[in-house]
N, C-alpha and C. Protein backbone atom coordinates (compact mmCIF):
# COMPACT_ATOMS: atom_id res chain seq x y z
N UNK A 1 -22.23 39.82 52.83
CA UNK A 1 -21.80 40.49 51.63
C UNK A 1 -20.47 39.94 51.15
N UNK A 2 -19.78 39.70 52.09
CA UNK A 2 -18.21 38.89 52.09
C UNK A 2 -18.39 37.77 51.35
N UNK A 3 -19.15 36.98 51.65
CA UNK A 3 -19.53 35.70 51.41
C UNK A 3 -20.04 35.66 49.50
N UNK A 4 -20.65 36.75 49.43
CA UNK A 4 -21.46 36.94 48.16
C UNK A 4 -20.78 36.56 46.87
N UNK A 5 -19.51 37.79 47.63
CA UNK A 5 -18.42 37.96 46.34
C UNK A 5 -17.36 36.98 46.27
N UNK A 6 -17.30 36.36 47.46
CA UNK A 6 -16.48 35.07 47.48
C UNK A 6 -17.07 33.88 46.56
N UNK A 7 -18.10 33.74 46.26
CA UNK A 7 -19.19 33.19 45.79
C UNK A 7 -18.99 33.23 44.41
N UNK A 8 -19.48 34.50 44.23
CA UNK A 8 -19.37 35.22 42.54
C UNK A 8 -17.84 35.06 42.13
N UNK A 9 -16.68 35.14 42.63
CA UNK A 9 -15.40 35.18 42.14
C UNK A 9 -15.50 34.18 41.50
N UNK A 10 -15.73 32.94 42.20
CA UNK A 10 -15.70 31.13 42.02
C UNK A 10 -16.54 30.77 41.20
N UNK A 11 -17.85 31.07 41.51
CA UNK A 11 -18.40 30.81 40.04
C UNK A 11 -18.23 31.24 39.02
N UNK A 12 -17.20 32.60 38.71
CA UNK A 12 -16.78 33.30 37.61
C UNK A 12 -15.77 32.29 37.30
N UNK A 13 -14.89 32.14 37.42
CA UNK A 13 -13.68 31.37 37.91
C UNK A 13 -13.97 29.79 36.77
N UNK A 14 -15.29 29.67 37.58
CA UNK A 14 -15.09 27.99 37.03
C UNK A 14 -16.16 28.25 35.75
N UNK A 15 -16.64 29.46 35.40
CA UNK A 15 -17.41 29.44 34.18
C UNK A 15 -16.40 29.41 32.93
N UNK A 16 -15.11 30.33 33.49
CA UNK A 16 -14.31 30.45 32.67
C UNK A 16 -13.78 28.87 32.32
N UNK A 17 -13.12 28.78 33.13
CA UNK A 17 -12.32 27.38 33.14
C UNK A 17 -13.65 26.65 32.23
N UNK A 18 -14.49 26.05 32.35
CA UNK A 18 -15.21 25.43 31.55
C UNK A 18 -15.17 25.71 29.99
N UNK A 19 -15.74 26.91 30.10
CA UNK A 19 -15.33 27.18 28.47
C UNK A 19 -13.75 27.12 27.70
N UNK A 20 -13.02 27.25 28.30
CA UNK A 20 -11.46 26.95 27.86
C UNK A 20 -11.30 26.18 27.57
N UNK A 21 -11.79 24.86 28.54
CA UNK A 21 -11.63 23.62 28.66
C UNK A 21 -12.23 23.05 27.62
N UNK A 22 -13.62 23.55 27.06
CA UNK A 22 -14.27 23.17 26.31
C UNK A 22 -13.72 23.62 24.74
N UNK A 23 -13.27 24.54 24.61
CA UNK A 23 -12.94 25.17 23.30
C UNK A 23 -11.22 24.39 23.26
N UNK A 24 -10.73 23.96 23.80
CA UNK A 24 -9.04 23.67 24.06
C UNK A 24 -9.27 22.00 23.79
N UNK A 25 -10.48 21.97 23.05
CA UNK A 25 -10.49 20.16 22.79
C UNK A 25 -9.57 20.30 21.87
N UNK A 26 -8.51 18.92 22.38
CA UNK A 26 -7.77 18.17 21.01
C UNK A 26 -8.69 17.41 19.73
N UNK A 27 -8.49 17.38 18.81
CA UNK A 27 -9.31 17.03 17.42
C UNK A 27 -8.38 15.69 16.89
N UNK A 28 -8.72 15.08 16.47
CA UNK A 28 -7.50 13.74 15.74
C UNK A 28 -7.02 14.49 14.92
N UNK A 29 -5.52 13.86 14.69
CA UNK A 29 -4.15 14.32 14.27
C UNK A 29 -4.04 13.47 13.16
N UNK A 30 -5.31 13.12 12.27
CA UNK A 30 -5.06 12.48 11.28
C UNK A 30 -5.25 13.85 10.10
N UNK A 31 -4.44 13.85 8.81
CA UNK A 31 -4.25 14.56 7.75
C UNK A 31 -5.76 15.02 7.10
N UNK A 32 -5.80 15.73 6.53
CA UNK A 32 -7.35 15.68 5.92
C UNK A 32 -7.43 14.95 4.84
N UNK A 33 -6.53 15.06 4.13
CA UNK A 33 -6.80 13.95 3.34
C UNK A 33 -6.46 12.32 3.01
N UNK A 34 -6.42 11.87 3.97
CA UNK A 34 -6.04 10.50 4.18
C UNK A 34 -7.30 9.87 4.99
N UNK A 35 -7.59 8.57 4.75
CA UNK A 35 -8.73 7.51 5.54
C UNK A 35 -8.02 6.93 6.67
N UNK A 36 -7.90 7.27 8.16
CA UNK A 36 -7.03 6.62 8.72
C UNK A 36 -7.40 5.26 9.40
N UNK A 37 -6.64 4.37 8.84
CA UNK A 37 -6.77 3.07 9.31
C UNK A 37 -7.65 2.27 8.21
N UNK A 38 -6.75 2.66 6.95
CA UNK A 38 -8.04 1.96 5.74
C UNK A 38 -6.56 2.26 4.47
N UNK A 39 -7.04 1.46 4.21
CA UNK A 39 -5.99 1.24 2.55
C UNK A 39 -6.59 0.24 1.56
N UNK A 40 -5.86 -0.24 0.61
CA UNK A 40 -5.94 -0.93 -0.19
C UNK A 40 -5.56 -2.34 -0.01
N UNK A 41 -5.80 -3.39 -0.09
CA UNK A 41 -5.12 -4.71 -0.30
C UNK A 41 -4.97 -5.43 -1.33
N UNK A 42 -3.51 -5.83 -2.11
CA UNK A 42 -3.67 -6.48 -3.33
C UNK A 42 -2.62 -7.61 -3.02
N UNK A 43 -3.70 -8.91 -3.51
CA UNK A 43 -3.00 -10.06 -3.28
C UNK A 43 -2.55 -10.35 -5.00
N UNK A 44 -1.54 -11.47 -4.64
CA UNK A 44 -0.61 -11.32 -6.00
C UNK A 44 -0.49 -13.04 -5.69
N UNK A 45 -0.66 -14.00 -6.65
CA UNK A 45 -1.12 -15.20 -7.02
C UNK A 45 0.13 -15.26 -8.11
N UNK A 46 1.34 -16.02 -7.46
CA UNK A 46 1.69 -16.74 -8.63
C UNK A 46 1.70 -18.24 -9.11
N UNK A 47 1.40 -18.02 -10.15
CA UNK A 47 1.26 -19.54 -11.13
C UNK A 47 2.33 -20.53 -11.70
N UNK A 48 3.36 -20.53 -11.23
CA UNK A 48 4.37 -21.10 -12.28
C UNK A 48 3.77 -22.12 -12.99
N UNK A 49 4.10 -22.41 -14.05
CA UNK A 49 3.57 -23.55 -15.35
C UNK A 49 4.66 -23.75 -15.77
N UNK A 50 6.10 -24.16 -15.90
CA UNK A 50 7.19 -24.50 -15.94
C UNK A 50 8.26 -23.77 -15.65
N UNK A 51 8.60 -24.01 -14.08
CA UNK A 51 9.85 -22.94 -13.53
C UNK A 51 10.97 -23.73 -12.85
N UNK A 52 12.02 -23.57 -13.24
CA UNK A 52 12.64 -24.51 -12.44
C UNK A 52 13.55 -23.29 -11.58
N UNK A 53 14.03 -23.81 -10.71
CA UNK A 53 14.49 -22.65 -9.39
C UNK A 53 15.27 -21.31 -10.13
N UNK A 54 14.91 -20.35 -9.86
CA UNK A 54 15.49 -19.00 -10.81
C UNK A 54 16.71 -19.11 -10.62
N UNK A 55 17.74 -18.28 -11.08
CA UNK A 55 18.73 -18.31 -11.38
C UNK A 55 19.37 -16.90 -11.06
N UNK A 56 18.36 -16.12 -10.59
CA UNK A 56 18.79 -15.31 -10.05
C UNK A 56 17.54 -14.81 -9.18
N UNK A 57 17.32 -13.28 -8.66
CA UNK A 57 16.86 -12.59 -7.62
C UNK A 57 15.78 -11.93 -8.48
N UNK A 58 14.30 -12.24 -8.07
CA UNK A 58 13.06 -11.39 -8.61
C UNK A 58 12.35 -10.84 -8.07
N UNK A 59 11.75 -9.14 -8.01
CA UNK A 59 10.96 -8.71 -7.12
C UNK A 59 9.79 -8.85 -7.42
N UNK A 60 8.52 -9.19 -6.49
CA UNK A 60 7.08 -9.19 -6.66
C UNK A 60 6.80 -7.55 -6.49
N UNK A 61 6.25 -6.97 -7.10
CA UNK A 61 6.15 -5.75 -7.07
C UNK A 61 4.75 -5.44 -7.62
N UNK A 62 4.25 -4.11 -6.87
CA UNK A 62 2.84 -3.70 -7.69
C UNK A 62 3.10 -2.08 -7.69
N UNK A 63 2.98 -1.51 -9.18
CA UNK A 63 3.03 -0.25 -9.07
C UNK A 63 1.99 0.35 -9.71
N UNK A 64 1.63 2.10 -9.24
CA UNK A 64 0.82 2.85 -10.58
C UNK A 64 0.93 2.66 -12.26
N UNK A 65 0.60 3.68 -12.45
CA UNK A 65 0.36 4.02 -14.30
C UNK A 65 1.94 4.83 -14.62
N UNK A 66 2.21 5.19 -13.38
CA UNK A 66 3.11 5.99 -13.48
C UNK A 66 4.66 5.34 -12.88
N UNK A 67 4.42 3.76 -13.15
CA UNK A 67 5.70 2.85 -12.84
C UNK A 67 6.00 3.54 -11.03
N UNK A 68 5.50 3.70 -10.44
CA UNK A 68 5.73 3.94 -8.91
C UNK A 68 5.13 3.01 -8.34
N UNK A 69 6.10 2.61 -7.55
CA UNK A 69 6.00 1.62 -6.22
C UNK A 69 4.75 1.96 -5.22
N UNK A 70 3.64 1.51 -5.30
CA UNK A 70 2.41 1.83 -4.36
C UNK A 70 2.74 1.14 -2.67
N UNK A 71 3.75 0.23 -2.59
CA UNK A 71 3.41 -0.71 -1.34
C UNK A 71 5.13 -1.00 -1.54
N UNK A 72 6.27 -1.70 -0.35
CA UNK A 72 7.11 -1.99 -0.67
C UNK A 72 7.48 -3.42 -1.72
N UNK A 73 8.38 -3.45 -2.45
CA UNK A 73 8.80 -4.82 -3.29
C UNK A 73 8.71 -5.60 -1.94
N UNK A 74 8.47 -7.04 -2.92
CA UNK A 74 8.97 -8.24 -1.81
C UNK A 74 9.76 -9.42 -2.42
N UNK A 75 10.79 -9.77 -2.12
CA UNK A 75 11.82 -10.95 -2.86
C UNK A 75 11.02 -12.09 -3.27
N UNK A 76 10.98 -12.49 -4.70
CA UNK A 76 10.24 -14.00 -5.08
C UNK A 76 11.28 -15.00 -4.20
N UNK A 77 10.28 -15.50 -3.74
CA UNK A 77 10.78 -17.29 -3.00
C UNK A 77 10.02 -18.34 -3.50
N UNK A 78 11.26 -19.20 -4.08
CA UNK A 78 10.57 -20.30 -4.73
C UNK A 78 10.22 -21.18 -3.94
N UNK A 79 8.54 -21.26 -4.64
CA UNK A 79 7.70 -22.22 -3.47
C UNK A 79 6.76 -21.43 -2.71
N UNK A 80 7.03 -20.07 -2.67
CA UNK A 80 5.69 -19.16 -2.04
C UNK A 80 4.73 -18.66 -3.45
N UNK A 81 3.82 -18.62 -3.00
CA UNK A 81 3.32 -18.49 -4.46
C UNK A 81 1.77 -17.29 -4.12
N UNK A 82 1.91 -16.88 -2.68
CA UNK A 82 1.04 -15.73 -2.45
C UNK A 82 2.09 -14.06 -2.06
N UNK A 83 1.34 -13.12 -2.43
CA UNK A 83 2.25 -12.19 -1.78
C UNK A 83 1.14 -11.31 -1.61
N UNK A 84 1.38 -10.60 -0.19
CA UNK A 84 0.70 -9.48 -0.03
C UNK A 84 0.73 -8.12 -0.11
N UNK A 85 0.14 -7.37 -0.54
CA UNK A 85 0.97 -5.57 -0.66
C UNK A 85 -0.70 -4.75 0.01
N UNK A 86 0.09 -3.74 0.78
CA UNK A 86 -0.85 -2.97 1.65
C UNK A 86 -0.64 -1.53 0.74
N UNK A 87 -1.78 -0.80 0.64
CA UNK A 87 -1.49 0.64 0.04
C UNK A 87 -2.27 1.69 0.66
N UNK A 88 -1.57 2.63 1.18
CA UNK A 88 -2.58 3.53 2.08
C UNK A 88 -3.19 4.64 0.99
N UNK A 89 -4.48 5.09 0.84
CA UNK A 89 -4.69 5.73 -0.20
C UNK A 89 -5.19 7.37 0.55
N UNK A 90 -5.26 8.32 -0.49
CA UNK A 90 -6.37 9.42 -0.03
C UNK A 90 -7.45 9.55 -0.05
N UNK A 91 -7.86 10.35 0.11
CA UNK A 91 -9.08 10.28 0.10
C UNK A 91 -10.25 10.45 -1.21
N UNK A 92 -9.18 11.21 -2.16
CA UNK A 92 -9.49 11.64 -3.39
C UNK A 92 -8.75 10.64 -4.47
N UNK A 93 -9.15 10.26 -5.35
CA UNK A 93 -8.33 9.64 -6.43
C UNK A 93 -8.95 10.13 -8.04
N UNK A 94 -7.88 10.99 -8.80
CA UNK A 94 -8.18 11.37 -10.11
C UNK A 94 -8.53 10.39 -11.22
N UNK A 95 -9.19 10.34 -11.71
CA UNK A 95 -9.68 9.70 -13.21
C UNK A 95 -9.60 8.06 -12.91
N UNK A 96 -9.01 7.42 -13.55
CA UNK A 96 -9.51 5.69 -13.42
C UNK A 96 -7.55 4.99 -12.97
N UNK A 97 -7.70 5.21 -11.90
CA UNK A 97 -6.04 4.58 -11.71
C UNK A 97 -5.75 3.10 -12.18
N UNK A 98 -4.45 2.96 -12.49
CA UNK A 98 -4.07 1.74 -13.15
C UNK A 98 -3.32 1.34 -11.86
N UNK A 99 -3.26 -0.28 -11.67
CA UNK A 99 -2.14 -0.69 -10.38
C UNK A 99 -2.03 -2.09 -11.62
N UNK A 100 -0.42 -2.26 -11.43
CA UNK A 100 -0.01 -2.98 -12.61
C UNK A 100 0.93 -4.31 -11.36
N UNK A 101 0.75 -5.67 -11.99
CA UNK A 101 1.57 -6.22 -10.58
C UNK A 101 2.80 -6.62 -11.36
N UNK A 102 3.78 -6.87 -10.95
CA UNK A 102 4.99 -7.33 -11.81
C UNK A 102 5.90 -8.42 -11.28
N UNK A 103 7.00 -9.44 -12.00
CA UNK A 103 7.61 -9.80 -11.63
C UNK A 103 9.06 -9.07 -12.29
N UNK A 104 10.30 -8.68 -11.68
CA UNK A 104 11.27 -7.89 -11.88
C UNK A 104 12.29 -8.69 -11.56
N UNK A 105 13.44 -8.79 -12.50
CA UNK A 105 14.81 -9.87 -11.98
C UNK A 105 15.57 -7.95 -11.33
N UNK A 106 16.35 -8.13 -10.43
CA UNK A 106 17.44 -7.87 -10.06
C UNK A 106 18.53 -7.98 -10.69
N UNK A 107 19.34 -6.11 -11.07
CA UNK A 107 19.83 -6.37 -12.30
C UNK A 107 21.24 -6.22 -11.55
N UNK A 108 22.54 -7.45 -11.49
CA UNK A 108 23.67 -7.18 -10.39
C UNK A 108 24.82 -6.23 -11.36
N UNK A 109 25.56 -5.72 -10.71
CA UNK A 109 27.29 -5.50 -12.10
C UNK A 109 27.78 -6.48 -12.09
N UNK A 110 28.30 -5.98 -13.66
CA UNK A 110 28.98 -6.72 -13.44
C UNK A 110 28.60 -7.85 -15.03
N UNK A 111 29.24 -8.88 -15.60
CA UNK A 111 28.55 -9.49 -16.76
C UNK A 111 28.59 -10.98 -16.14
N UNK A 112 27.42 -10.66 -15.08
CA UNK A 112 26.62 -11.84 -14.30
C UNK A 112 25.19 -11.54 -15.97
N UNK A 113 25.23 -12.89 -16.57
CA UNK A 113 24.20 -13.21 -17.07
C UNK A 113 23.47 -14.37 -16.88
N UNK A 114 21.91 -14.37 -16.86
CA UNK A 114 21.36 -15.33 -16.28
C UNK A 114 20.62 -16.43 -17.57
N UNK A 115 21.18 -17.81 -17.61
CA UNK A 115 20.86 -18.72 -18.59
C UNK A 115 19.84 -19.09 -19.09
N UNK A 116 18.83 -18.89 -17.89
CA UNK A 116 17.36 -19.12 -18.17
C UNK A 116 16.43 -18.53 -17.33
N UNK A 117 16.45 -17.02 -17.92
CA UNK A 117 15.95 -16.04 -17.64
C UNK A 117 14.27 -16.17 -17.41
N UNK A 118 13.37 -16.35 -16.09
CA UNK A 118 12.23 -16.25 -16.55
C UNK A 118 11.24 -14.80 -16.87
N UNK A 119 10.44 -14.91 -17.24
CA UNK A 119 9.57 -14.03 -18.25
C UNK A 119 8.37 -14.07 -17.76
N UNK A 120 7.68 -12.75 -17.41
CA UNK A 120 6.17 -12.82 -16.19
C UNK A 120 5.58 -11.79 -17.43
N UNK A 121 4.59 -12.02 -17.90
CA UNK A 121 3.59 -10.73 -18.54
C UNK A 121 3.28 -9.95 -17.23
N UNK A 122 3.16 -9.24 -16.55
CA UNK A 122 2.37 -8.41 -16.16
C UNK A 122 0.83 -8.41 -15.71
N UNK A 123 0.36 -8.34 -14.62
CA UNK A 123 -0.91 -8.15 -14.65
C UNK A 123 -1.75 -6.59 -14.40
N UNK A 124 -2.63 -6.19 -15.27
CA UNK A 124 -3.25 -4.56 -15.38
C UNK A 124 -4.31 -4.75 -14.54
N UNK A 125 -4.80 -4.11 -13.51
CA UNK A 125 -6.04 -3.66 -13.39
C UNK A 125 -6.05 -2.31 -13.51
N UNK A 126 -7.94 -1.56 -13.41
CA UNK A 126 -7.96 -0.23 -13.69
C UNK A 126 -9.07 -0.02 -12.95
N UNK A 127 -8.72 0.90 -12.32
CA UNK A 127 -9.66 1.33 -10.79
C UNK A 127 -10.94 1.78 -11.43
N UNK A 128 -11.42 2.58 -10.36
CA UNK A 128 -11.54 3.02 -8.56
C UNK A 128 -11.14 1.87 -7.96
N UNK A 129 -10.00 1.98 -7.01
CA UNK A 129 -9.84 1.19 -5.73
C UNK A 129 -10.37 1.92 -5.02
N UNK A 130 -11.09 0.93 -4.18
CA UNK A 130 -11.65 1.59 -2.60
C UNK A 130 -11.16 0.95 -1.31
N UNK A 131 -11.35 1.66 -0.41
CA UNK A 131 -10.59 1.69 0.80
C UNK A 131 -11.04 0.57 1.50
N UNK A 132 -10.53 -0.45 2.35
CA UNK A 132 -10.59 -1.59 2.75
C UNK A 132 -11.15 -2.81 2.15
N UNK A 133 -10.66 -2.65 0.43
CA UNK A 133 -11.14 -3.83 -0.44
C UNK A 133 -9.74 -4.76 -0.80
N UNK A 134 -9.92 -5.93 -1.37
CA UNK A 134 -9.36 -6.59 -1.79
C UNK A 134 -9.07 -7.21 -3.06
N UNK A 135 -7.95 -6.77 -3.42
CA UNK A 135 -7.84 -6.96 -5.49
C UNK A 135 -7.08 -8.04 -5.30
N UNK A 136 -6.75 -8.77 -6.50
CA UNK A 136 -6.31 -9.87 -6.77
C UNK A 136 -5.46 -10.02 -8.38
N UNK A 137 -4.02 -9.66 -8.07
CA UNK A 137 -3.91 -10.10 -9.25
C UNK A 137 -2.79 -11.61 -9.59
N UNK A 138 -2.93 -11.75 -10.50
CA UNK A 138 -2.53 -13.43 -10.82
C UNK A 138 -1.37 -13.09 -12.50
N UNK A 139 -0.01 -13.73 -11.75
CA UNK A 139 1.39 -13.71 -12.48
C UNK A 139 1.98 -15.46 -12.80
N UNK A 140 1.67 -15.54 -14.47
CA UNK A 140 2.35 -16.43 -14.68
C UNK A 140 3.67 -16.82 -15.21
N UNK A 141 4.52 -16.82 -14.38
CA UNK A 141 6.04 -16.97 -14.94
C UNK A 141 6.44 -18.04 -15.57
N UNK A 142 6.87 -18.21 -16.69
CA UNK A 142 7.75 -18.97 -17.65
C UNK A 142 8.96 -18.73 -18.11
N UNK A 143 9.87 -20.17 -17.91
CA UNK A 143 11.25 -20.01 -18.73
C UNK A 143 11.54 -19.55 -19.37
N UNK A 144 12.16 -18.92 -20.19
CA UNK A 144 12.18 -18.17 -21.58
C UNK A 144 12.48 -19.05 -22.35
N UNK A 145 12.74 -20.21 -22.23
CA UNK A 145 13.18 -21.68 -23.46
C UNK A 145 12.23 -21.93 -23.31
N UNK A 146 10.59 -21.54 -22.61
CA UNK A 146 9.15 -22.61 -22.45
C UNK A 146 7.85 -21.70 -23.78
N UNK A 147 8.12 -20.51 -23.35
CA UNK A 147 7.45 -19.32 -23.75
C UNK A 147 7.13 -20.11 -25.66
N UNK A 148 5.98 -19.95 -25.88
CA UNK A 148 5.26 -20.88 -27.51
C UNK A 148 5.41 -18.82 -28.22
N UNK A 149 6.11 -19.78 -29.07
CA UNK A 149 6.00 -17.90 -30.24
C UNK A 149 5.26 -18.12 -31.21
């Protein structure tokens, strides 16, 4: 009879423990609304067609519709002519997003003016971006003494 309830305690014991164990699962600690381990990739192609070494400091940059920085700037170096930008997205995206790529001079104090300022149009795309794809946009910079009016 000793034996019985020694028995029954332990198997009570470890029925419990099982179910605890079982209900006390950790779940991933990723956000609900985020894809984790998935973003955007936009490569950025520049073209120069007459540049001679800038004259000052330009950022490669890609932002929204809403002029915001999607990925960090990266310094133009003359002679690199690829740049990469990573963008982590949600999971949801409203209406048709714009990602715009840019070239940006660095504006110093001061009446540092630059002689031959170059001039990048802009490149537009207009979504859906999807998550682990690859966009491409392409920036052609010109002198501002080259630019045909």
């Amino acid at each position: 009879m000793k034996t019985t309830k020694v028995l029954s305690v332990i198997s009570f014991a470890l029925i419990v423990l099982g179910v605890t164990a079982g209900f006390s699962k950790i779940t991933g600690g990723s956000s609900a609304n985020s894809i984790p381990g998935t973003g955007i990739i936009y490569h950025v192609n520049i073209h120069p067609t007459f540049m001679p070494t800038p004259c000052t400091t330009y950022l490669v940059q890609v932002v929204d519709q809403n002029g915001i920085l999607v990925a960090p700037p990266q310094a133009f170096r003359s002679g690199d002519d690829k740049y990469v930008f990573a963008e982590k997205i949600s999971r949801y995206q409203n209406g048709l997003p714009r990602r715009i790529a840019m070239m940006v001079p660095v504006e110093f104090p001061g009446d540092f003016v630059c002689a031959n300022p170059l001039v990048t149009p802009p490149d537009v795309m207009i979504g859906p971006f999807i998550a682990g794809q690859v966009y491409t946009f392409d920036l052609f910079p010109e002198n501002n003494t080259t630019i045909r009016r």
